[in-house]
PDB file of N, CA and C in Angstrom:
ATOM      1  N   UNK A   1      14.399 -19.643 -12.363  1.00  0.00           N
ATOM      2  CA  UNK A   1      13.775 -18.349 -12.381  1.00  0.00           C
ATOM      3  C   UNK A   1      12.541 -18.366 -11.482  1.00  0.00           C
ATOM      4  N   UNK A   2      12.359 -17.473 -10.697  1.00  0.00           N
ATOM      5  CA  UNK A   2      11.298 -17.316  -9.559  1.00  0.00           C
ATOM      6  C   UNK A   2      10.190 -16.471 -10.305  1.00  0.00           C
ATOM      7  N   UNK A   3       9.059 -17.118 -10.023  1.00  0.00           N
ATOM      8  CA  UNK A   3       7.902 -16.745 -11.081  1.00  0.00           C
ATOM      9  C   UNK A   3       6.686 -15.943  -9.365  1.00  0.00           C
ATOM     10  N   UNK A   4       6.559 -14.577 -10.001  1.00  0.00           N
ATOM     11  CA  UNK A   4       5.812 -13.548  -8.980  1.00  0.00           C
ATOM     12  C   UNK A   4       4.528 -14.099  -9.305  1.00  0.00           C
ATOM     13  N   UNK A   5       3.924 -13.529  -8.033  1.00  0.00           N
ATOM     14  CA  UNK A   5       2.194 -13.881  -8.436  1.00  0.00           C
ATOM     15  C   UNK A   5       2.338 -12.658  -8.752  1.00  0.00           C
ATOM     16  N   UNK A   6       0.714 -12.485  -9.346  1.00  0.00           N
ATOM     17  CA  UNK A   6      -0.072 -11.422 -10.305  1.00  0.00           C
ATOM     18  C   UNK A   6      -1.257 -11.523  -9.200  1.00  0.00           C
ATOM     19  N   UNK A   7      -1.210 -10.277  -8.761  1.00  0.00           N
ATOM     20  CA  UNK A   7      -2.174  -9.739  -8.123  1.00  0.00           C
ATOM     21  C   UNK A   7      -2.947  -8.804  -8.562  1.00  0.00           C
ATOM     22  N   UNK A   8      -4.291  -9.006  -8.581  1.00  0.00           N
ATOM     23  CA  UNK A   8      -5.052  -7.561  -9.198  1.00  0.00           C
ATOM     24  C   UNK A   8      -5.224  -6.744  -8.596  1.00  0.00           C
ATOM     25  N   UNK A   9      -5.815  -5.376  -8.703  1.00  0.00           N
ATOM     26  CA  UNK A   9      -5.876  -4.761  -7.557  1.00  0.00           C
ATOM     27  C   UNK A   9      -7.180  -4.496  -6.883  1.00  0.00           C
ATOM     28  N   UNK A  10      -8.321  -5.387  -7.945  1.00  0.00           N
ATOM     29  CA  UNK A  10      -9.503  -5.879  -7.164  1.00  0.00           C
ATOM     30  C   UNK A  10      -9.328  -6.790  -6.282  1.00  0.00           C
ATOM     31  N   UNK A  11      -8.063  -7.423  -6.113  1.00  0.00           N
ATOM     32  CA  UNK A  11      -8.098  -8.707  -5.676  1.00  0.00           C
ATOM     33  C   UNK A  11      -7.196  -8.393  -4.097  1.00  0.00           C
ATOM     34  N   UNK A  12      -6.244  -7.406  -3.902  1.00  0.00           N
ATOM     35  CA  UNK A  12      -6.116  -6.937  -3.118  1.00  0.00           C
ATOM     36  C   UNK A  12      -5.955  -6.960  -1.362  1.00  0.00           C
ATOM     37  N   UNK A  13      -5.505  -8.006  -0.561  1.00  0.00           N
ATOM     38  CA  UNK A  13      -5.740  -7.914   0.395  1.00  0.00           C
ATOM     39  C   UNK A  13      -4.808  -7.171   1.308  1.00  0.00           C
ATOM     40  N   UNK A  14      -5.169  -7.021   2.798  1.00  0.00           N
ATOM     41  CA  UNK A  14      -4.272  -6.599   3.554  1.00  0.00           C
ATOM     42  C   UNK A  14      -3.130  -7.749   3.626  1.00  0.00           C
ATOM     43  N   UNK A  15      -3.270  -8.640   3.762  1.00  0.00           N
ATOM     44  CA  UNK A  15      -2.632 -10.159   3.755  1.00  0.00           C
ATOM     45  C   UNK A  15      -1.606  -9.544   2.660  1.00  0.00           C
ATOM     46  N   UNK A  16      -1.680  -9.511   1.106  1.00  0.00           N
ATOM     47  CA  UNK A  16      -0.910  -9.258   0.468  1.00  0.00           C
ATOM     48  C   UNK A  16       0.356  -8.062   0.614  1.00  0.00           C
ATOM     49  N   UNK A  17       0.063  -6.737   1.290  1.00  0.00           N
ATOM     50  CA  UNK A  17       0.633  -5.752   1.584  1.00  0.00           C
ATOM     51  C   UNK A  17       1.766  -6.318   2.632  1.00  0.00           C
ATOM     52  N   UNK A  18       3.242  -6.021   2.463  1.00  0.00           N
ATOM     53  CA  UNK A  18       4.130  -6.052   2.856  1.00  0.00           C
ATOM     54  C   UNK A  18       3.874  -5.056   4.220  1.00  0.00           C
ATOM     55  N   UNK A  19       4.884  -5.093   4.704  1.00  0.00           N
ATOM     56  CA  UNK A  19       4.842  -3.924   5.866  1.00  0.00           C
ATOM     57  C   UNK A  19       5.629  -2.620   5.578  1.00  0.00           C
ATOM     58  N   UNK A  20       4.928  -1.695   6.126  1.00  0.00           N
ATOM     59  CA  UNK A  20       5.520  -0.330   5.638  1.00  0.00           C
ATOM     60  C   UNK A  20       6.690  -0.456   6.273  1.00  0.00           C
ATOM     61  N   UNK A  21       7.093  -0.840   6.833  1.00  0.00           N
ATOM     62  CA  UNK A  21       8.577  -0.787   7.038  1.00  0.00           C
ATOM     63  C   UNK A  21       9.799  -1.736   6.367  1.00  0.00           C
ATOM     64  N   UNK A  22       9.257  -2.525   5.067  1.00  0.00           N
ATOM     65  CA  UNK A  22      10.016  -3.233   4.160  1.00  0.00           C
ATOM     66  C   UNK A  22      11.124  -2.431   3.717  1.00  0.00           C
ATOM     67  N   UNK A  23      12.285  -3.083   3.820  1.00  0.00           N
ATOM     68  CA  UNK A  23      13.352  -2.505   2.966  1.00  0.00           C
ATOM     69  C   UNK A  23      12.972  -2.818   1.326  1.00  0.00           C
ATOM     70  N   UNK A  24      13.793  -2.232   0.710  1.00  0.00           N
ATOM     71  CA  UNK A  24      13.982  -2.454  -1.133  1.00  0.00           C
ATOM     72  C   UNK A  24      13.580  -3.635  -1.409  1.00  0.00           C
ATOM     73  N   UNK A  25      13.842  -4.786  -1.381  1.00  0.00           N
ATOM     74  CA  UNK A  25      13.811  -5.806  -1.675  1.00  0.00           C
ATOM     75  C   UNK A  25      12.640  -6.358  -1.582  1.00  0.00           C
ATOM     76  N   UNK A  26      11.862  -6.318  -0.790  1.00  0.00           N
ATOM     77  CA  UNK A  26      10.676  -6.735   0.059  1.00  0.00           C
ATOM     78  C   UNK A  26       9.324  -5.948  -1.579  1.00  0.00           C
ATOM     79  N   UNK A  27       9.888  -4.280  -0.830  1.00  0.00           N
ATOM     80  CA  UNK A  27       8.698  -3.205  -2.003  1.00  0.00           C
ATOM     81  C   UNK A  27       8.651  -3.688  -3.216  1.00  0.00           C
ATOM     82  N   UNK A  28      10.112  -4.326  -3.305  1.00  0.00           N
ATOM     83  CA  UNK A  28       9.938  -4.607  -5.250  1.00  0.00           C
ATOM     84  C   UNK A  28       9.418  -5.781  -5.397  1.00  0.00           C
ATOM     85  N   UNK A  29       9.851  -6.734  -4.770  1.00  0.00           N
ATOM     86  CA  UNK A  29       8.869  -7.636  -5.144  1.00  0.00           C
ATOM     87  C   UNK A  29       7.026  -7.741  -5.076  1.00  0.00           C
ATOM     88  N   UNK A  30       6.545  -6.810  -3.844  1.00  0.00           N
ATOM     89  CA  UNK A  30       5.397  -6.730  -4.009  1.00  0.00           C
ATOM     90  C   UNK A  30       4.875  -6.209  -5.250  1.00  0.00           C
ATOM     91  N   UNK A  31       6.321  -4.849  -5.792  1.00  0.00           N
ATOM     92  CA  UNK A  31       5.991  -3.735  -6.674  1.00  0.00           C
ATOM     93  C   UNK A  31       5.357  -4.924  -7.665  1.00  0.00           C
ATOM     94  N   UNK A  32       6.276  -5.858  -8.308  1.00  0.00           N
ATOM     95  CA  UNK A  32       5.946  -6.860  -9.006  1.00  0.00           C
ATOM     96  C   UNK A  32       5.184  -7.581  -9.371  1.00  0.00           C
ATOM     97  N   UNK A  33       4.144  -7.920  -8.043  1.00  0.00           N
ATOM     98  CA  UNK A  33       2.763  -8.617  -8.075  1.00  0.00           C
ATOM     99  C   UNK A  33       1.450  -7.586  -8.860  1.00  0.00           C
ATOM    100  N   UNK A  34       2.370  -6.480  -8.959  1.00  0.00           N
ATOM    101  CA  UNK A  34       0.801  -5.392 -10.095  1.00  0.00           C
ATOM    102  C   UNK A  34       1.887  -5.713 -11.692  1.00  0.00           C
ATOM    103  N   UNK A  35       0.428  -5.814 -12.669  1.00  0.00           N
ATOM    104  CA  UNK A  35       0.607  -6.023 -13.699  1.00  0.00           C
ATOM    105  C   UNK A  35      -0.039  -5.102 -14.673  1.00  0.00           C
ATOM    106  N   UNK A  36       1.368  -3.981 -15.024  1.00  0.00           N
ATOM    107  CA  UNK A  36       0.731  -2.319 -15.416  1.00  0.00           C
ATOM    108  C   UNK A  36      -0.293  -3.044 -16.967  1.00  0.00           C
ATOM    109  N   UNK A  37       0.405  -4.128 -17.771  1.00  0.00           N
ATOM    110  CA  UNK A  37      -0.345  -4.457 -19.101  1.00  0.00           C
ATOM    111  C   UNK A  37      -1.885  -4.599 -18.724  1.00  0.00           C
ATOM    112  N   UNK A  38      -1.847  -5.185 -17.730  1.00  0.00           N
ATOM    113  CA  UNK A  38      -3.830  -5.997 -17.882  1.00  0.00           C
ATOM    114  C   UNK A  38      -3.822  -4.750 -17.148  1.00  0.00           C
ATOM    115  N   UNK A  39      -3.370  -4.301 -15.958  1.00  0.00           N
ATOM    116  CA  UNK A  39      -4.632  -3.036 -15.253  1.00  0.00           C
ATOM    117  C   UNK A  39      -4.501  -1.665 -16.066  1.00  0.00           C
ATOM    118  N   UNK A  40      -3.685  -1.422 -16.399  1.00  0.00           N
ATOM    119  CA  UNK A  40      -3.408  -0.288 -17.694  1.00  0.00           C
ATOM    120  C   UNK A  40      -3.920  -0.064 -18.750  1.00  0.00           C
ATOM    121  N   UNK A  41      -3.704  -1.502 -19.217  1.00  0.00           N
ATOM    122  CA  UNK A  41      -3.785  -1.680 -20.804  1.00  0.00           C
ATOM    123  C   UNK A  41      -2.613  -1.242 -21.641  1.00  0.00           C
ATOM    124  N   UNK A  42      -1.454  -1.485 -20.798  1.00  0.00           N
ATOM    125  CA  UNK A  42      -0.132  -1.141 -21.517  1.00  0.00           C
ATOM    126  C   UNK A  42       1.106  -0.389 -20.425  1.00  0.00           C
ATOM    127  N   UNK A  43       2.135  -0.814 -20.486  1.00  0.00           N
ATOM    128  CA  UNK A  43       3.067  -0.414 -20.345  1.00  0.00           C
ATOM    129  C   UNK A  43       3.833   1.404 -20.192  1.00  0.00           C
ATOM    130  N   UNK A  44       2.815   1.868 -21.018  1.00  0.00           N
ATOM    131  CA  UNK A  44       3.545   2.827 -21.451  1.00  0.00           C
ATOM    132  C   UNK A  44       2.596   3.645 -20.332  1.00  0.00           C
ATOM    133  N   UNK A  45       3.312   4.689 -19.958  1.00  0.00           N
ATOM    134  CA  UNK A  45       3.444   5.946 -18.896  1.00  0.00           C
ATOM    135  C   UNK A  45       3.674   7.179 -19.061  1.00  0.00           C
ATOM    136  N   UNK A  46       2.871   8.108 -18.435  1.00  0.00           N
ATOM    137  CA  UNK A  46       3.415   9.159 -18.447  1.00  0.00           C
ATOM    138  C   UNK A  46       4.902   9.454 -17.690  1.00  0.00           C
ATOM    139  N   UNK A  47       5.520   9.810 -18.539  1.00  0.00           N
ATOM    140  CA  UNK A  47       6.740  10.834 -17.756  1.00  0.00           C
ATOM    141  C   UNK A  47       6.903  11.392 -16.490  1.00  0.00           C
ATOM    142  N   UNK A  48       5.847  12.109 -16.529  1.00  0.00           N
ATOM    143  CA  UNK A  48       5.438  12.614 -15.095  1.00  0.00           C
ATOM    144  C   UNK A  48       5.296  11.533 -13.810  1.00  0.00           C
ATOM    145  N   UNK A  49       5.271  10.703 -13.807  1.00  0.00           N
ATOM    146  CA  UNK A  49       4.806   9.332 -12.962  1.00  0.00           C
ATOM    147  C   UNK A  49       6.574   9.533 -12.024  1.00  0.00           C
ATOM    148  N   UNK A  50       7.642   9.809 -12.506  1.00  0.00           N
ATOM    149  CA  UNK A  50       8.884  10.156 -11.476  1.00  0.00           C
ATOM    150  C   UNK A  50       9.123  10.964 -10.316  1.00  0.00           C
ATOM    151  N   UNK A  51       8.208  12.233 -11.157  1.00  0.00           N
ATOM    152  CA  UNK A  51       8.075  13.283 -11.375  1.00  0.00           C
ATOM    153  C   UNK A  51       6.902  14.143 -10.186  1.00  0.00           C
ATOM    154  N   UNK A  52       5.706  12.861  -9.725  1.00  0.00           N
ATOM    155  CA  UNK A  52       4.777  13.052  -9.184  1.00  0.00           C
ATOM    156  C   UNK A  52       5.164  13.108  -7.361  1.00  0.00           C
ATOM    157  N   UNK A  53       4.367  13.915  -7.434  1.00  0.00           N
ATOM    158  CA  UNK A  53       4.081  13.405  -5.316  1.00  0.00           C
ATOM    159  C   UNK A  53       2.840  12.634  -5.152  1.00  0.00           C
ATOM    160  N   UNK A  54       3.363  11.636  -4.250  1.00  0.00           N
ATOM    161  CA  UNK A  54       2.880  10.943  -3.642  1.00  0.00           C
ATOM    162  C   UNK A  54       1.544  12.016  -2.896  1.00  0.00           C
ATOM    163  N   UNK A  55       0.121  11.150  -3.147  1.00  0.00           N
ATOM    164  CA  UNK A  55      -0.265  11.889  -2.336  1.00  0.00           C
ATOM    165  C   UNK A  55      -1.259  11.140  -1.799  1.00  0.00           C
ATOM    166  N   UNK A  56      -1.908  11.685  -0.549  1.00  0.00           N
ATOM    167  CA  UNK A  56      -3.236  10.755   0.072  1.00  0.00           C
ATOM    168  C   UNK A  56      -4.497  10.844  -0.617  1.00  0.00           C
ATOM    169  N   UNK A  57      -4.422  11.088  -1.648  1.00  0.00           N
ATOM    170  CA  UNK A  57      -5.800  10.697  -2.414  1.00  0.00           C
ATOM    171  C   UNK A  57      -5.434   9.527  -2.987  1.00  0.00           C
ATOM    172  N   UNK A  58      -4.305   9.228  -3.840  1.00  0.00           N
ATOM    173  CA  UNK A  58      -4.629   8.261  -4.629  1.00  0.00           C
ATOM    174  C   UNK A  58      -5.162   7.106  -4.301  1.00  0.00           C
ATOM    175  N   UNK A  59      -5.832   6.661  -5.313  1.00  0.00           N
ATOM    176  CA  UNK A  59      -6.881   5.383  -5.466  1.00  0.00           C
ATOM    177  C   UNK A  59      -5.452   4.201  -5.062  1.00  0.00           C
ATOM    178  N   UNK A  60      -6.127   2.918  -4.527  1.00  0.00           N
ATOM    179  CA  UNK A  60      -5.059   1.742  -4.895  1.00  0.00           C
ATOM    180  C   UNK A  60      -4.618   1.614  -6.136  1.00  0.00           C
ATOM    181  N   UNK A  61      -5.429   1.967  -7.266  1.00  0.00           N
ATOM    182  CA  UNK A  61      -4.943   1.477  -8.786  1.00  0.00           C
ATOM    183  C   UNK A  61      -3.908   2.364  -8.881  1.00  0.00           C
ATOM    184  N   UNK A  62      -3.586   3.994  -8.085  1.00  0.00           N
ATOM    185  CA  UNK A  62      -2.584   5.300  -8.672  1.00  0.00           C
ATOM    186  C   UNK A  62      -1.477   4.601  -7.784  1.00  0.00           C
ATOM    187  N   UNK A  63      -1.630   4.050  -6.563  1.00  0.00           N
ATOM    188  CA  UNK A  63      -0.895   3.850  -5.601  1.00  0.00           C
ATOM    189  C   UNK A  63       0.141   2.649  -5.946  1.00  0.00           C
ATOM    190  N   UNK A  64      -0.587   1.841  -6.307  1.00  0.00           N
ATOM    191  CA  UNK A  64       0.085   0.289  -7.122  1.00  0.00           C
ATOM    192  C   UNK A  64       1.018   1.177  -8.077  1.00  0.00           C
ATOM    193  N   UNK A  65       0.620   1.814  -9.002  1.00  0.00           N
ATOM    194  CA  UNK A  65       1.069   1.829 -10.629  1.00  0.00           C
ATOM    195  C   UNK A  65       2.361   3.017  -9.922  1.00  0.00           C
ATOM    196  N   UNK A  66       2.373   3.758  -8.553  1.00  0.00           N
ATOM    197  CA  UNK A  66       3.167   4.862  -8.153  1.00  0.00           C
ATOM    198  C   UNK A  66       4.123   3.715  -7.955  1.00  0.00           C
ATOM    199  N   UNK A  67       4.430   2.626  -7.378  1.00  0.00           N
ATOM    200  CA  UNK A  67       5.178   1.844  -6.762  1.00  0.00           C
ATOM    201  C   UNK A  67       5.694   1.102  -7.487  1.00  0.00           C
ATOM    202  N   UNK A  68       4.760   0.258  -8.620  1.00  0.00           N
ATOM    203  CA  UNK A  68       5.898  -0.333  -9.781  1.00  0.00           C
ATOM    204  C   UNK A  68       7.035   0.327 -10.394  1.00  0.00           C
ATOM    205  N   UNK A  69       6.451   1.923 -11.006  1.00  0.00           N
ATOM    206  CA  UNK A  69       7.076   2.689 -11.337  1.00  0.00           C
ATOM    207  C   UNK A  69       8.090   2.841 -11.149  1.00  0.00           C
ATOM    208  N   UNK A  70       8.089   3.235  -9.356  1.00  0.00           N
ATOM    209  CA  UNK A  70       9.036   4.001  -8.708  1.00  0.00           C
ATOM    210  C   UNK A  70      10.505   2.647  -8.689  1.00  0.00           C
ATOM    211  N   UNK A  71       9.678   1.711  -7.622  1.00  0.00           N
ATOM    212  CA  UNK A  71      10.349   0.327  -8.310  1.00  0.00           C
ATOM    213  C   UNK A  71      11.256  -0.103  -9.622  1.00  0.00           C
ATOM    214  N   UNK A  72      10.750   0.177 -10.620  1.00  0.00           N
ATOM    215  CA  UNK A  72      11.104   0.037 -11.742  1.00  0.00           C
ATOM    216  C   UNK A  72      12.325   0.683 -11.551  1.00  0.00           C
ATOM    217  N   UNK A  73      11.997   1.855 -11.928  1.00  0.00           N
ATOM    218  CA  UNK A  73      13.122   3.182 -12.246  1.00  0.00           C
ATOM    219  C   UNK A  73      14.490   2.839 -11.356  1.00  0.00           C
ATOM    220  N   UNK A  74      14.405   2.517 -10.477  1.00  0.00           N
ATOM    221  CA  UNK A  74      15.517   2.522  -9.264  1.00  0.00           C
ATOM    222  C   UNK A  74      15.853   1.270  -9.456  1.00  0.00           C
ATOM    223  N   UNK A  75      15.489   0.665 -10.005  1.00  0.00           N
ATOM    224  CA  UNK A  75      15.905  -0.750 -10.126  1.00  0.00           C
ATOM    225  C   UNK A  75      16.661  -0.505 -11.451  1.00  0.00           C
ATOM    226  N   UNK A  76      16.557   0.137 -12.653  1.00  0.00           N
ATOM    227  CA  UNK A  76      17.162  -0.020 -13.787  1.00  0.00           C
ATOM    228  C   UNK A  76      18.551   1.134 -13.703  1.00  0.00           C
ATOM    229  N   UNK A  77      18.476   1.284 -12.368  1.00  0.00           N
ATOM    230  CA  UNK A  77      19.688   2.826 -11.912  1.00  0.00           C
ATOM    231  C   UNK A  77      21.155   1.997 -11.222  1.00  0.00           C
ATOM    232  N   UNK A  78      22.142   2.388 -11.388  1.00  0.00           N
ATOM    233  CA  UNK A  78      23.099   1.950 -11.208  1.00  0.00           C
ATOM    234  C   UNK A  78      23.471   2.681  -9.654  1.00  0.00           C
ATOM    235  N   UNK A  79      23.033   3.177  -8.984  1.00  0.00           N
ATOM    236  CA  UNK A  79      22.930   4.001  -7.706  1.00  0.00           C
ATOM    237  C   UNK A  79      21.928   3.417  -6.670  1.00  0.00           C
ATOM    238  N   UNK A  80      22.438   3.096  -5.596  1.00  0.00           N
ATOM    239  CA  UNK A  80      21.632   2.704  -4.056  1.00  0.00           C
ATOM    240  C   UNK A  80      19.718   4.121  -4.547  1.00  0.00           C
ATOM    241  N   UNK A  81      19.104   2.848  -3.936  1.00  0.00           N
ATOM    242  CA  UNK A  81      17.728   4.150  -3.947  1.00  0.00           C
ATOM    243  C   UNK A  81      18.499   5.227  -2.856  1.00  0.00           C
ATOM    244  N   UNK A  82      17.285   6.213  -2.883  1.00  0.00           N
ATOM    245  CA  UNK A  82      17.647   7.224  -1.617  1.00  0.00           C
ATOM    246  C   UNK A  82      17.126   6.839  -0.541  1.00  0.00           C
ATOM    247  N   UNK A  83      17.102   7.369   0.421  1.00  0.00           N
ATOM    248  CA  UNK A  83      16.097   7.036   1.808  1.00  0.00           C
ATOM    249  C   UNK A  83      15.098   7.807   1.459  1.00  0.00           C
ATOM    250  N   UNK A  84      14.658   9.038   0.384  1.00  0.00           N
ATOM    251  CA  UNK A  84      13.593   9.569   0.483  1.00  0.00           C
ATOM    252  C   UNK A  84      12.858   8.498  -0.567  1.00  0.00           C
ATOM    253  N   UNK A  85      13.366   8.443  -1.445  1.00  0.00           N
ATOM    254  CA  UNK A  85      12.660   7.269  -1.980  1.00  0.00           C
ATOM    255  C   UNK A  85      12.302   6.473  -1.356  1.00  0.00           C
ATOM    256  N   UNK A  86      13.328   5.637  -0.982  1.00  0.00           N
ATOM    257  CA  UNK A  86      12.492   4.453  -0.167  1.00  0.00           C
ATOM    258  C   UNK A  86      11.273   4.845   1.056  1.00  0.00           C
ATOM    259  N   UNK A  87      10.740   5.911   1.780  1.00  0.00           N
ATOM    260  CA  UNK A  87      10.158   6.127   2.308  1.00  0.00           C
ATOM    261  C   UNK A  87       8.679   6.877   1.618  1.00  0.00           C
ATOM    262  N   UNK A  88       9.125   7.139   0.201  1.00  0.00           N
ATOM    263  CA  UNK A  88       8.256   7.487  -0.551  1.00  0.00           C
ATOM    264  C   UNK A  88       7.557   6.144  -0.548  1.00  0.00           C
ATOM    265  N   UNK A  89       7.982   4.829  -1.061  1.00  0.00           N
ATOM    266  CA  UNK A  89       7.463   3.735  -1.135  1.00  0.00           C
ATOM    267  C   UNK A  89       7.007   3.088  -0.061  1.00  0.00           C
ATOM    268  N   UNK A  90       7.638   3.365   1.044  1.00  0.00           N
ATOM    269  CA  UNK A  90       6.934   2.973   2.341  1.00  0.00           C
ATOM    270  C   UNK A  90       5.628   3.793   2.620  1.00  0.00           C
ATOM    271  N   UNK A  91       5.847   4.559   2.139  1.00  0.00           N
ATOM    272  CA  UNK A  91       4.302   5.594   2.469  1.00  0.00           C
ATOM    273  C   UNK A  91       3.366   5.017   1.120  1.00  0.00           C
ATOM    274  N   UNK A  92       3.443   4.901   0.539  1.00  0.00           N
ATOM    275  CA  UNK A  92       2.708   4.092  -0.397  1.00  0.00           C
ATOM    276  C   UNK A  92       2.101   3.189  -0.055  1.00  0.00           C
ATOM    277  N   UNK A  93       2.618   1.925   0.387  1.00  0.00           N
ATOM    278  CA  UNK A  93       2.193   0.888   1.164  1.00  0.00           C
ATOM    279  C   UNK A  93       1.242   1.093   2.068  1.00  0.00           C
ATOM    280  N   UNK A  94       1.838   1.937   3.247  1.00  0.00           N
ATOM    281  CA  UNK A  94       0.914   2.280   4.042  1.00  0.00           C
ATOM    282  C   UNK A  94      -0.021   2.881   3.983  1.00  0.00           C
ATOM    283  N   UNK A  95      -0.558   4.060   2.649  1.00  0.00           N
ATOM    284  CA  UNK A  95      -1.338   4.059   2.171  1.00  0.00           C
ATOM    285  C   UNK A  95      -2.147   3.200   1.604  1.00  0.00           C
ATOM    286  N   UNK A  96      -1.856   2.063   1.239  1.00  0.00           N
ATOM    287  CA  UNK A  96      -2.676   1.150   0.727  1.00  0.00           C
ATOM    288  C   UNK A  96      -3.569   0.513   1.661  1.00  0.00           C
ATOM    289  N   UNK A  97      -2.163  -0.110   2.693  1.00  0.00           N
ATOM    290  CA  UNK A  97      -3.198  -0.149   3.898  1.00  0.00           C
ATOM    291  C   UNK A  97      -4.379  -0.033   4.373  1.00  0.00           C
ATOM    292  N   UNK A  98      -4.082   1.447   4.807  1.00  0.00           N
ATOM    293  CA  UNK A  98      -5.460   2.728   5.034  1.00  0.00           C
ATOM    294  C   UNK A  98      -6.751   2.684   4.384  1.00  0.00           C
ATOM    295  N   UNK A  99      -5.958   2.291   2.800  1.00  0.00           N
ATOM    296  CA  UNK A  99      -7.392   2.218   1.910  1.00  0.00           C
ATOM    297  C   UNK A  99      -8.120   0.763   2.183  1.00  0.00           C
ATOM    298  N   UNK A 100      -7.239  -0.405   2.113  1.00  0.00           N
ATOM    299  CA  UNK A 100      -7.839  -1.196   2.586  1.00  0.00           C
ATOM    300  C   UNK A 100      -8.650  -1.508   3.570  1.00  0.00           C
ATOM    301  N   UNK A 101      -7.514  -0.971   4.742  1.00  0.00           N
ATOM    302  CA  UNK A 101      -8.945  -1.558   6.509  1.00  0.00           C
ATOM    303  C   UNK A 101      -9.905  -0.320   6.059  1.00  0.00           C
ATOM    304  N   UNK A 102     -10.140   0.588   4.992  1.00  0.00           N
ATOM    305  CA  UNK A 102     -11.566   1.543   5.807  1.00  0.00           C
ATOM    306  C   UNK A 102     -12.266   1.023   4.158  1.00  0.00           C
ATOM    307  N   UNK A 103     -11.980  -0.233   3.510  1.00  0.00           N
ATOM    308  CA  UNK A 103     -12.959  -0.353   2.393  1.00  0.00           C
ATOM    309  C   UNK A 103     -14.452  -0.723   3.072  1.00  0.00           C
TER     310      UNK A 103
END
């Protein structure tokens, strides 16, 4: 069994961020390195979190927790993601990016 690092999202580097142009495989495993229990304080989610648009405000902490999510969900689906999805998650990333080089 392959054991993910745990990344915080104080801890954060550009180094860590995949490239926005990662296929599935790549996003989920980064999705993986956020840990919704310790930065949350739990698991549990709003509903709405599927449901949401992506947008250029969110903080790294909305941006992480948008991507496990999204991650998650499509991962527990018996159906290929979409391409809008997956570009939802690529824009995520690259949002993170952004937030990073202008901290």
């Amino acid at each position: 069994m392959v054991s993910l690092k745990k990344i915080k999202t104080e801890n954060l580097s550009l180094q860590d961020l995949p490239s926005p142009q990662s296929d599935r495989h790549e996003l989920s495993l980064f999705a993986l390195s956020f840990d919704p229990r310790e930065e949350l304080g739990s698991i549990a989610w709003s509903e709405d979190i599927l449901s949401r648009t992506l947008k250029d405000s969110f903080n790294l902490q909305e941006l992480r927790t948008y991507v496990y999510f999204i991650q998650l969900w499509w991962n527990n689906r018996s159906t290929p993601i979409t391409p809008e999805a997956l570009r939802d998650l690529q824009r995520a990333v690259e949002l993170m990016r952004l937030k990073l080089e202008n901290k």
